[in-house]
PDB file of N, CA and C in Angstrom:
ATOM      1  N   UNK A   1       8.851  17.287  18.517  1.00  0.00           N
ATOM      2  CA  UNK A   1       8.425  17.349  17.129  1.00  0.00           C
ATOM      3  C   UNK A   1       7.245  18.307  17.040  1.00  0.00           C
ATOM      4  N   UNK A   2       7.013  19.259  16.032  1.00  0.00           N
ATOM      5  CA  UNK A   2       6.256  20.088  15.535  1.00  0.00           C
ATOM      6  C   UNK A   2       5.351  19.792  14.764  1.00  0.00           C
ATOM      7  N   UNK A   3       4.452  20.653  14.179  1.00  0.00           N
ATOM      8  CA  UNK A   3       4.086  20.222  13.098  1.00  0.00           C
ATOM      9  C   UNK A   3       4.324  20.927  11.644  1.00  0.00           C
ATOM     10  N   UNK A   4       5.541  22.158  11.969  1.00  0.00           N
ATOM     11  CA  UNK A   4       6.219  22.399  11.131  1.00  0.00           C
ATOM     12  C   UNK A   4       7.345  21.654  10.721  1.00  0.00           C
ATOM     13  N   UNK A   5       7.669  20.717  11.797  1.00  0.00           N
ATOM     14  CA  UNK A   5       8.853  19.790  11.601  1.00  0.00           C
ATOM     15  C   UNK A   5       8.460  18.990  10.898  1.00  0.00           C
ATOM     16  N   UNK A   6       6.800  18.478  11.049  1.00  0.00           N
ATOM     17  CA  UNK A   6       6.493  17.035  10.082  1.00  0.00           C
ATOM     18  C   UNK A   6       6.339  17.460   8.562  1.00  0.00           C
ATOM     19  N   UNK A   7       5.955  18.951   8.311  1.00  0.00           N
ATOM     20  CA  UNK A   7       5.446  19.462   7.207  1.00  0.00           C
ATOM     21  C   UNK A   7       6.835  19.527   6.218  1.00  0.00           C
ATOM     22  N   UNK A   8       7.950  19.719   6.882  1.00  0.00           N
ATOM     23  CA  UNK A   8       9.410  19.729   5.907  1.00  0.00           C
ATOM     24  C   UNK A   8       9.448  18.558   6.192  1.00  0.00           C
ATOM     25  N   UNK A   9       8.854  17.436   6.790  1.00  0.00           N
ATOM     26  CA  UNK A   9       9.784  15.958   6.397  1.00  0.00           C
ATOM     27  C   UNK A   9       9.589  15.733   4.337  1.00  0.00           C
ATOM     28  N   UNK A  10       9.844  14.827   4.209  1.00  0.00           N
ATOM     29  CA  UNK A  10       9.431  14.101   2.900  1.00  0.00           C
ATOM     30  C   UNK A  10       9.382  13.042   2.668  1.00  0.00           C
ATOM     31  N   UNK A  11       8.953  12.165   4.046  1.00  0.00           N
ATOM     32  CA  UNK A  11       8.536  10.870   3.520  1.00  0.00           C
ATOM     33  C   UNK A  11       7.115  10.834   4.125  1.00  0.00           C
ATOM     34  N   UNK A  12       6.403   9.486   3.477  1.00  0.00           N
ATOM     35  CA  UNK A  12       5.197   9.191   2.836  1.00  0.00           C
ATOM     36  C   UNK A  12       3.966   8.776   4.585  1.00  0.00           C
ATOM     37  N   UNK A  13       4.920   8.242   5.800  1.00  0.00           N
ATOM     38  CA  UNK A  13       4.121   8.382   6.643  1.00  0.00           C
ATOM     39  C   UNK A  13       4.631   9.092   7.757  1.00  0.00           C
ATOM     40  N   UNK A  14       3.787   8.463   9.088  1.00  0.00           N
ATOM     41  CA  UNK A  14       4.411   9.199  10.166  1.00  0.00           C
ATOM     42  C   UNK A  14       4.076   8.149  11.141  1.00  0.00           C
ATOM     43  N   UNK A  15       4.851   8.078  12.113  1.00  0.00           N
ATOM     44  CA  UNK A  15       4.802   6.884  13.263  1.00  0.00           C
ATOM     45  C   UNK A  15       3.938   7.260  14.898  1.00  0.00           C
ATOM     46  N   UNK A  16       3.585   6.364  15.256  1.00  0.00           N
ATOM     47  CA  UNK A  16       2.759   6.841  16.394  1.00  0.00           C
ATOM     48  C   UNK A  16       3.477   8.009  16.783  1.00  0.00           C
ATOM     49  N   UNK A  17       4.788   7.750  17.126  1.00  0.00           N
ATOM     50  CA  UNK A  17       5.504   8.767  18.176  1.00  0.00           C
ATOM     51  C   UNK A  17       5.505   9.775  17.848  1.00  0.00           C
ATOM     52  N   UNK A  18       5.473  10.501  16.496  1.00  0.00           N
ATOM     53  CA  UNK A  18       5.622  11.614  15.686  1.00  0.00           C
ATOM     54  C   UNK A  18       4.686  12.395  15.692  1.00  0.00           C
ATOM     55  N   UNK A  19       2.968  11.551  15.549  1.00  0.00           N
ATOM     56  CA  UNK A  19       2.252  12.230  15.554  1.00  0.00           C
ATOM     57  C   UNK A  19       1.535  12.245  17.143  1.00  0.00           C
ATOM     58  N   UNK A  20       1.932  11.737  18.003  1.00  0.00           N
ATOM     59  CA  UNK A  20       1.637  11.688  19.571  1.00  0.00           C
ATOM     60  C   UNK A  20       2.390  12.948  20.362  1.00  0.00           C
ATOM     61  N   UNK A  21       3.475  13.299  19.923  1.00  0.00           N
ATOM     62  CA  UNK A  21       4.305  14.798  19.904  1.00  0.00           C
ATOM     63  C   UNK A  21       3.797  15.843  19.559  1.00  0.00           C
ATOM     64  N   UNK A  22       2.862  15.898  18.436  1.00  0.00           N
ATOM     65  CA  UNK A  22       1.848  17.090  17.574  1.00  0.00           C
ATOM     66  C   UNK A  22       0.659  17.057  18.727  1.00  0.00           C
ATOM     67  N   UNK A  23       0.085  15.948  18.741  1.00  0.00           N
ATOM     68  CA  UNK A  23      -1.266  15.599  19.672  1.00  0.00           C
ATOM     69  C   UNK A  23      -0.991  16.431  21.136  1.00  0.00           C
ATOM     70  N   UNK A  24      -0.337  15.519  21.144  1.00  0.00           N
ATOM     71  CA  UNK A  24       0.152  16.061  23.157  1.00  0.00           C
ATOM     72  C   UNK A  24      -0.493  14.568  23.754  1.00  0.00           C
ATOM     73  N   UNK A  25      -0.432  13.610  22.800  1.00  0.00           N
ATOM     74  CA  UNK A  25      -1.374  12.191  23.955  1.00  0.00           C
ATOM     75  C   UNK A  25      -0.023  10.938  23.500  1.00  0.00           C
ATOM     76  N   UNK A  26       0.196   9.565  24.502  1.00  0.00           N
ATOM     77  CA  UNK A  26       0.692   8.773  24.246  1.00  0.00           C
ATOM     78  C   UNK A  26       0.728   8.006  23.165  1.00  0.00           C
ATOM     79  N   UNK A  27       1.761   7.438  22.588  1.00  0.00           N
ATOM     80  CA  UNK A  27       1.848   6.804  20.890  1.00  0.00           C
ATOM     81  C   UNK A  27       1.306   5.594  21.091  1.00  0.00           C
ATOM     82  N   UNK A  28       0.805   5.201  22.084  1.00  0.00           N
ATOM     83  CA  UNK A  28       0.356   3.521  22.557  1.00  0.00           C
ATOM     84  C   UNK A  28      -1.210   3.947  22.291  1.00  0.00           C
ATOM     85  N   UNK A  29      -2.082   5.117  22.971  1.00  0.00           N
ATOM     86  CA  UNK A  29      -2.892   5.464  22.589  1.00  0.00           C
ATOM     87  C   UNK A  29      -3.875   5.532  21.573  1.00  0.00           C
ATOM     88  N   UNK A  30      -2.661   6.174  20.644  1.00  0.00           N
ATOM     89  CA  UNK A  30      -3.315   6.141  19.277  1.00  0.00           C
ATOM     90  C   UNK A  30      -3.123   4.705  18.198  1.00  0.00           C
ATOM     91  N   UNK A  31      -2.027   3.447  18.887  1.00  0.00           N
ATOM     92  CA  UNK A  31      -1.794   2.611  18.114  1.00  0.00           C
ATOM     93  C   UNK A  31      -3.540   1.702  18.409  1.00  0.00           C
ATOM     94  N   UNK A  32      -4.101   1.706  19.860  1.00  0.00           N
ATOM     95  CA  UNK A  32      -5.138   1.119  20.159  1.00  0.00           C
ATOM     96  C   UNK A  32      -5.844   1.446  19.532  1.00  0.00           C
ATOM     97  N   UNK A  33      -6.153   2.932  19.591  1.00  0.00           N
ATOM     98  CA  UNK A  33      -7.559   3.814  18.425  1.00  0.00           C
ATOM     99  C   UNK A  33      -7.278   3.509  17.041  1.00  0.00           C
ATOM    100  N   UNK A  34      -6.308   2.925  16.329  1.00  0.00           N
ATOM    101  CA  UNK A  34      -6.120   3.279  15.153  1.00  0.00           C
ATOM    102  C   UNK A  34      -6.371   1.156  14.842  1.00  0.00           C
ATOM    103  N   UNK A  35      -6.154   0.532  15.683  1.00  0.00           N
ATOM    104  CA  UNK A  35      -6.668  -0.760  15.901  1.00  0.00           C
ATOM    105  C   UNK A  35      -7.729  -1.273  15.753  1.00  0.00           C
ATOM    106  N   UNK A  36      -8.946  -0.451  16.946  1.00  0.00           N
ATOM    107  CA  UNK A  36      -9.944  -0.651  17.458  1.00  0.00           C
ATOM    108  C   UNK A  36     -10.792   0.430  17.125  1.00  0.00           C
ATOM    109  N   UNK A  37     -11.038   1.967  16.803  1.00  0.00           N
ATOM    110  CA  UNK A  37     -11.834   2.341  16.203  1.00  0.00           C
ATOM    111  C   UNK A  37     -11.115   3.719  15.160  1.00  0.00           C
ATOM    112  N   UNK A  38     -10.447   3.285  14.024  1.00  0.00           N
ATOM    113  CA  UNK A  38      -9.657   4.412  13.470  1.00  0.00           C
ATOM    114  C   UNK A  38     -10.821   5.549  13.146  1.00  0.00           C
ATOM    115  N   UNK A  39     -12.311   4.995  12.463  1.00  0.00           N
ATOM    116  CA  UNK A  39     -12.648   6.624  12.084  1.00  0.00           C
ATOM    117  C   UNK A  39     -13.009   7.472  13.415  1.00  0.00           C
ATOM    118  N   UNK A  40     -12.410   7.061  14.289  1.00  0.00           N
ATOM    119  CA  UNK A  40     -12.663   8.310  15.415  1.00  0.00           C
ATOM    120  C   UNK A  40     -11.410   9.499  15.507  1.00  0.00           C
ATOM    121  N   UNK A  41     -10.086   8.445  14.801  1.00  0.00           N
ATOM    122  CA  UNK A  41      -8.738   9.225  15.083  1.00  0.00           C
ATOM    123  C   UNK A  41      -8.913  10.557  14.339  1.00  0.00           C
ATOM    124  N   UNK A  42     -10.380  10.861  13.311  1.00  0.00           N
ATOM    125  CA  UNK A  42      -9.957  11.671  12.103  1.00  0.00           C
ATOM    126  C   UNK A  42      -8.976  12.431  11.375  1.00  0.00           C
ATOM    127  N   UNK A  43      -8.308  10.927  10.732  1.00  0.00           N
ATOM    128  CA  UNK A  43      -7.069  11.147   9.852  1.00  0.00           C
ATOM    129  C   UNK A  43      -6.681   9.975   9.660  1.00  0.00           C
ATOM    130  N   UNK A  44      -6.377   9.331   8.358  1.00  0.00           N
ATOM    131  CA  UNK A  44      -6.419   8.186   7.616  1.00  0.00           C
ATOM    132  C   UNK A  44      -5.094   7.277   8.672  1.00  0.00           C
ATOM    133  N   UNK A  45      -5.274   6.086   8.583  1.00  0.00           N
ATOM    134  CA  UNK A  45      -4.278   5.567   9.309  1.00  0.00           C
ATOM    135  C   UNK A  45      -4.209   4.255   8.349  1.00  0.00           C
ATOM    136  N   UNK A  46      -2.880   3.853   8.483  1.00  0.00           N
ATOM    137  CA  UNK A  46      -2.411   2.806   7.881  1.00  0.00           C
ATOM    138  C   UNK A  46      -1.913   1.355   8.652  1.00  0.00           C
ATOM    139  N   UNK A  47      -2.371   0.799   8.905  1.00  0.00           N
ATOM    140  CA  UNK A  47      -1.902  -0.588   9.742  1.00  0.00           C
ATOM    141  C   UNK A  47      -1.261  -1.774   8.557  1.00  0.00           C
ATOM    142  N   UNK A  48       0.204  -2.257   8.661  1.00  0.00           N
ATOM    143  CA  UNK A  48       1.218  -2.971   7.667  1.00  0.00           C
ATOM    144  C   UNK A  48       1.095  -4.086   9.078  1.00  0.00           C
ATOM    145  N   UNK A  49       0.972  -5.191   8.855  1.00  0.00           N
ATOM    146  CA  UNK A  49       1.231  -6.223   9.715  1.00  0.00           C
ATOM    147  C   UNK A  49       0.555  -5.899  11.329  1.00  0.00           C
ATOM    148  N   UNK A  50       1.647  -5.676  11.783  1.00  0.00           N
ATOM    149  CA  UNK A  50       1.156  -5.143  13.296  1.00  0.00           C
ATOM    150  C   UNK A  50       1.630  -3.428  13.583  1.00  0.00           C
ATOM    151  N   UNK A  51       2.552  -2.975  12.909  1.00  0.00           N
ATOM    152  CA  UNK A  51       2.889  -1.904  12.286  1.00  0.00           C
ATOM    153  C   UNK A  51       2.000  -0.437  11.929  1.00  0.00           C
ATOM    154  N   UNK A  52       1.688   0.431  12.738  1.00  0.00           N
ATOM    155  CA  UNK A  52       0.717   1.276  12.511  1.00  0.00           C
ATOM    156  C   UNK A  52       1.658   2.501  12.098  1.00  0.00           C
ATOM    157  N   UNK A  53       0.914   3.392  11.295  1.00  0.00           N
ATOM    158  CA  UNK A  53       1.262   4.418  10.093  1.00  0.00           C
ATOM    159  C   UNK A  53       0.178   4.974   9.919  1.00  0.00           C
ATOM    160  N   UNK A  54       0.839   6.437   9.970  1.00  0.00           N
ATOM    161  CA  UNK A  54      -0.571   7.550   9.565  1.00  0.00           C
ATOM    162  C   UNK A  54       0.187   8.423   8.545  1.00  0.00           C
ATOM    163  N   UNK A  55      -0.564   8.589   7.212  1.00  0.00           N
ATOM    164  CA  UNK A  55      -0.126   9.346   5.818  1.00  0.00           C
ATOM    165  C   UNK A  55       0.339  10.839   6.774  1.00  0.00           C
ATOM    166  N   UNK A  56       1.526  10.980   6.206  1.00  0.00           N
ATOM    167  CA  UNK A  56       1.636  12.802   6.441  1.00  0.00           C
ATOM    168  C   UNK A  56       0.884  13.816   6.163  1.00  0.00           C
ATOM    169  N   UNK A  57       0.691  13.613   4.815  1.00  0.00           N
ATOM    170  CA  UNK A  57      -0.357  14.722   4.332  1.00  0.00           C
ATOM    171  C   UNK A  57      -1.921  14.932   4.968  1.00  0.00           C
ATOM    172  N   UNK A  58      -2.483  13.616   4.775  1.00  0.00           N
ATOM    173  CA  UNK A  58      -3.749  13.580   5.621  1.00  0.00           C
ATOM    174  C   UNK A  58      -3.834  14.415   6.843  1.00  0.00           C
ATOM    175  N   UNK A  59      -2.289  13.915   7.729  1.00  0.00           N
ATOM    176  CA  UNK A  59      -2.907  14.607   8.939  1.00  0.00           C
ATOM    177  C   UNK A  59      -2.138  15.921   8.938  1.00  0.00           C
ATOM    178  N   UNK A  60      -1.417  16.579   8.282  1.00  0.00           N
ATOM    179  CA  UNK A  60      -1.410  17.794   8.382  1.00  0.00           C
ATOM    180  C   UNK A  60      -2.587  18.520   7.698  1.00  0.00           C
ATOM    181  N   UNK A  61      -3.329  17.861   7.078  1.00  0.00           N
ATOM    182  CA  UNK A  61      -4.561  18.964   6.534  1.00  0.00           C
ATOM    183  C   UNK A  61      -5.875  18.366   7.489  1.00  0.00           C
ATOM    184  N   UNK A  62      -5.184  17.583   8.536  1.00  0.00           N
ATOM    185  CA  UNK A  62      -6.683  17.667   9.604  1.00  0.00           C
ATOM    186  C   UNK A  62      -5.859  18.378  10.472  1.00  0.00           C
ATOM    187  N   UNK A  63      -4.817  18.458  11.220  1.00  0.00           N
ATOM    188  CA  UNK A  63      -4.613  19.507  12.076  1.00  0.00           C
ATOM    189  C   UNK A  63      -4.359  20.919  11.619  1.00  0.00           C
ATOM    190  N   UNK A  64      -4.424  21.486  10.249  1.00  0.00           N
ATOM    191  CA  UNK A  64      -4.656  22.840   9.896  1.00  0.00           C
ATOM    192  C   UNK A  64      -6.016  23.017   9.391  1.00  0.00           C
ATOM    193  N   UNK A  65      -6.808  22.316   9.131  1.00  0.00           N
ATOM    194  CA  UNK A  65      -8.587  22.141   8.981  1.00  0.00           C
ATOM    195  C   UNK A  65      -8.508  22.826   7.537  1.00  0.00           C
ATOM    196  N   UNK A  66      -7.353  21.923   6.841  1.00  0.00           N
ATOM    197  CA  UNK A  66      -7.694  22.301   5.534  1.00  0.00           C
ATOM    198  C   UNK A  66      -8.568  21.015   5.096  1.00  0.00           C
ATOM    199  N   UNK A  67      -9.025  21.150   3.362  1.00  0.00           N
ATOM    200  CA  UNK A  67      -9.453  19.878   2.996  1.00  0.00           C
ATOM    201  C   UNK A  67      -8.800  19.238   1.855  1.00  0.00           C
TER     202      UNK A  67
END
């Protein structure tokens, strides 16, 4: 996965694995950081139950350093 691939998706989040593919780091990784200290992940994260989710948009305008 790219991050031209996530930029043509069109739905509303993105799953550890999706954005752990862009990163280059494990999706278990970021489910802990996004648990235990999300404003370090910089990029909004969404936790549904036990269920972790990060907005698309957010993090394509932190990995192109738009605002």
């Amino acid at each position: 996965m790219t991050l031209d691939e996530i930029a043509a998706m069109d739905k509303p989040t993105l799953t550890p694995a999706e954005v752990a593919a862009v990163i280059g780091c494990d999706p278990q990784d970021l489910r802990v950081q996004a648990w235990t200290a999300p404003e370090k992940l910089g990029f909004p994260t969404t936790i549904i139950g036990h269920r972790v989710r990060f907005p698309r948009l957010p993090f394509i305008q932190f990995m192109t350093g738009e605002k």
